[in-house]
C-alpha atoms as a PDB file:
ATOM      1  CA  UNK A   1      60.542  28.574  69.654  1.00  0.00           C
ATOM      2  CA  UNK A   2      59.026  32.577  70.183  1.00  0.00           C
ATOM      3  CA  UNK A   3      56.612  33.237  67.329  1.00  0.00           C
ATOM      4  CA  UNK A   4      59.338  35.379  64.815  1.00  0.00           C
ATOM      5  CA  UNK A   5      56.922  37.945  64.599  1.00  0.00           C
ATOM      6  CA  UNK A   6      56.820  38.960  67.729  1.00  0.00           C
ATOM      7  CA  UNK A   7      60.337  38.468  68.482  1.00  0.00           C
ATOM      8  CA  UNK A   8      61.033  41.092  65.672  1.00  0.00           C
ATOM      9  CA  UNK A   9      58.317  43.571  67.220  1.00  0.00           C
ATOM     10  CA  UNK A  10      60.374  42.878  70.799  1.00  0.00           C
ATOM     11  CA  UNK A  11      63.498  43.631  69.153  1.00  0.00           C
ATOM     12  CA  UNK A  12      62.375  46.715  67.481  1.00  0.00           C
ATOM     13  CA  UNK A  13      60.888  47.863  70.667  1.00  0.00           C
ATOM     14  CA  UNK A  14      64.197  47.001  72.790  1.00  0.00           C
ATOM     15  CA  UNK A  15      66.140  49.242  69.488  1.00  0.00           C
ATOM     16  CA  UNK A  16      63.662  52.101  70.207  1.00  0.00           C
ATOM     17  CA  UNK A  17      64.045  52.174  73.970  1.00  0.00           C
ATOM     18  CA  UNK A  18      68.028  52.594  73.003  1.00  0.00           C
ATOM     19  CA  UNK A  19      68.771  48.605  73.686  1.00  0.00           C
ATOM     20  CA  UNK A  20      71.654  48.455  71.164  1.00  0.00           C
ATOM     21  CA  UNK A  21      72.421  44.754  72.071  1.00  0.00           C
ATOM     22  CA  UNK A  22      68.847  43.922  70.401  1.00  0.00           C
ATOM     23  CA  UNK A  23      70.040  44.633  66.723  1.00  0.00           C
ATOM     24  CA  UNK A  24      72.504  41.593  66.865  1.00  0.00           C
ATOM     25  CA  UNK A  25      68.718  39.442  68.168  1.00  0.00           C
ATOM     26  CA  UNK A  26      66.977  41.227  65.458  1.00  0.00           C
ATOM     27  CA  UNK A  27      69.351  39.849  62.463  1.00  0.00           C
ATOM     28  CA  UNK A  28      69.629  36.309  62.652  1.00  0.00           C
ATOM     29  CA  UNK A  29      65.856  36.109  62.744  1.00  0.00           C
ATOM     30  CA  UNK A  30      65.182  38.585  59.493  1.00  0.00           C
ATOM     31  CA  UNK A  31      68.223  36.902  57.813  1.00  0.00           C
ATOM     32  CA  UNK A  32      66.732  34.372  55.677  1.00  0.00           C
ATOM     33  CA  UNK A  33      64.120  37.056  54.840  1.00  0.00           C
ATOM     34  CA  UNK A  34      65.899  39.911  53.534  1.00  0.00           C
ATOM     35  CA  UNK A  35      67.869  37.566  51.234  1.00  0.00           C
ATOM     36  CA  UNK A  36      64.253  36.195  50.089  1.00  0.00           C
ATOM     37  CA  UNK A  37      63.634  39.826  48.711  1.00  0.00           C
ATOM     38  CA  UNK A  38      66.948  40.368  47.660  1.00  0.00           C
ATOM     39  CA  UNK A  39      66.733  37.187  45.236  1.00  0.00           C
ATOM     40  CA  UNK A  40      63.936  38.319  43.566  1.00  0.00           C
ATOM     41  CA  UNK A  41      64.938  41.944  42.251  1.00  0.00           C
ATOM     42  CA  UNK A  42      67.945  39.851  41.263  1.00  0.00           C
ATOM     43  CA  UNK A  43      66.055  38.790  37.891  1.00  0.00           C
ATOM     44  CA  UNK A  44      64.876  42.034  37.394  1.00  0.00           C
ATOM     45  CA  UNK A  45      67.866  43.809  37.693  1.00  0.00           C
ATOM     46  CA  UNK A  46      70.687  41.524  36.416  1.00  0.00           C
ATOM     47  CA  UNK A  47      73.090  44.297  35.067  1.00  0.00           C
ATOM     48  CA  UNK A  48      73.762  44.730  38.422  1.00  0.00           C
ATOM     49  CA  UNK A  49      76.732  43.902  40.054  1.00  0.00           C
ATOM     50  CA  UNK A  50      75.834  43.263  43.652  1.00  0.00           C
ATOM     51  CA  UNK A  51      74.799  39.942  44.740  1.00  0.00           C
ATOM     52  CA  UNK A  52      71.841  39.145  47.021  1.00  0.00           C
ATOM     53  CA  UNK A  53      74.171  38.839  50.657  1.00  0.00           C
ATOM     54  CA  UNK A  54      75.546  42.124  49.321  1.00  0.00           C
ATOM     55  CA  UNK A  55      72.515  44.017  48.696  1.00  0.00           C
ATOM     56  CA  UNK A  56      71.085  42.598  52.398  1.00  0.00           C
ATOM     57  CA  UNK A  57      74.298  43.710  53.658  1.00  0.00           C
ATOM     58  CA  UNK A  58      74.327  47.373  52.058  1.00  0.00           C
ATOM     59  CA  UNK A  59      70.182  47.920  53.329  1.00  0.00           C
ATOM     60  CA  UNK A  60      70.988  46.803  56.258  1.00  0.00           C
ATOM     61  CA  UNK A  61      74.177  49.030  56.526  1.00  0.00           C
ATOM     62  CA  UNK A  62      71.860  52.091  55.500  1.00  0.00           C
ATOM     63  CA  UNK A  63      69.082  51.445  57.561  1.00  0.00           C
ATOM     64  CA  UNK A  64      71.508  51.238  60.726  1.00  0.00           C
ATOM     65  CA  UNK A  65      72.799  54.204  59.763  1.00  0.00           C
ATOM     66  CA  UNK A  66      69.689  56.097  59.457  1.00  0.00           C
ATOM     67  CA  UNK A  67      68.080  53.981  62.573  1.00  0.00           C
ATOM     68  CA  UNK A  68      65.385  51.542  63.370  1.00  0.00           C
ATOM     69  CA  UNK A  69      63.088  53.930  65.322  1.00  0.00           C
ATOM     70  CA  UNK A  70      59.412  54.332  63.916  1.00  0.00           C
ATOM     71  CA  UNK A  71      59.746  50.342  62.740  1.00  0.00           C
ATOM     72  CA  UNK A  72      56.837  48.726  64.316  1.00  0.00           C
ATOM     73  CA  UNK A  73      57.248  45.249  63.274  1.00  0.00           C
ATOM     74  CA  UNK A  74      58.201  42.418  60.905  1.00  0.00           C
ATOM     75  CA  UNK A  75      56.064  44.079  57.805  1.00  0.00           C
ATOM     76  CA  UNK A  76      56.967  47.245  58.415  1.00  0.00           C
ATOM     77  CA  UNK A  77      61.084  46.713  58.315  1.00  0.00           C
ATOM     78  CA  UNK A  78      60.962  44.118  55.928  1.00  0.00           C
ATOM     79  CA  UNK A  79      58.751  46.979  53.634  1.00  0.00           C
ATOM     80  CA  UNK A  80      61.828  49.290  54.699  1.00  0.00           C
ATOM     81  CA  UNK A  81      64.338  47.090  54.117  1.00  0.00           C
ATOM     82  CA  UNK A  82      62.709  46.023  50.646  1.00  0.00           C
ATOM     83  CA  UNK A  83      62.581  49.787  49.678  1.00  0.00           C
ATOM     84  CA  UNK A  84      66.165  50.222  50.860  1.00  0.00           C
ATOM     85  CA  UNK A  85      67.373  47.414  48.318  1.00  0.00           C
ATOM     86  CA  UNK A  86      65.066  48.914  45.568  1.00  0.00           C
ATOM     87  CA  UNK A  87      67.021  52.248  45.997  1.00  0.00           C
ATOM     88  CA  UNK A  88      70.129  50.457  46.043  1.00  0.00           C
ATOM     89  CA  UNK A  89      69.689  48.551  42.595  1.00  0.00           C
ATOM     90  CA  UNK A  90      68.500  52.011  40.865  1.00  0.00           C
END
């Protein structure tokens, strides 16, 4: 099994050098982490109305939208994708 790490950094890289293909290799493997984050601001922010699948789903939506260049591994887009849920829930 590739250390996840640098299998994110690969993917990012592949995204950056226009490898399209390499966001649907770069998903599976954050997954389980973005819904980590997005569980905890749930207690936080409980008069919310969006779940924690929905709020991965919604970051993840925006930062597609606004692109994956600059990310330069695991920390970095899971600090992106943290901030993007943040944003969200205000």
């Amino acid at each position: 099994m590739p250390d996840p790490d640098n299998f994110v950094t690969a993917c990012l890289q592949d995204l950056a050098r226009g490898d399209q293909d390499a966001v649907h290799r770069l998903l599976p493997c954050i997954y389980e982490d973005l819904r980590a984050i997005a569980k905890r601001m749930q207690p936080r922010n409980r008069a919310h109305s969006l779940n924690a699948t929905a709020l991965v789903h919604e970051a993840y939506l925006r930062m597609a939208r606004e692109g994956f260049e600059g990310l330069t591994d695991r920390a970095h887009f899971l600090a992106v994708a943290s901030t993007a849920m943040r944003h969200i829930m205000v």
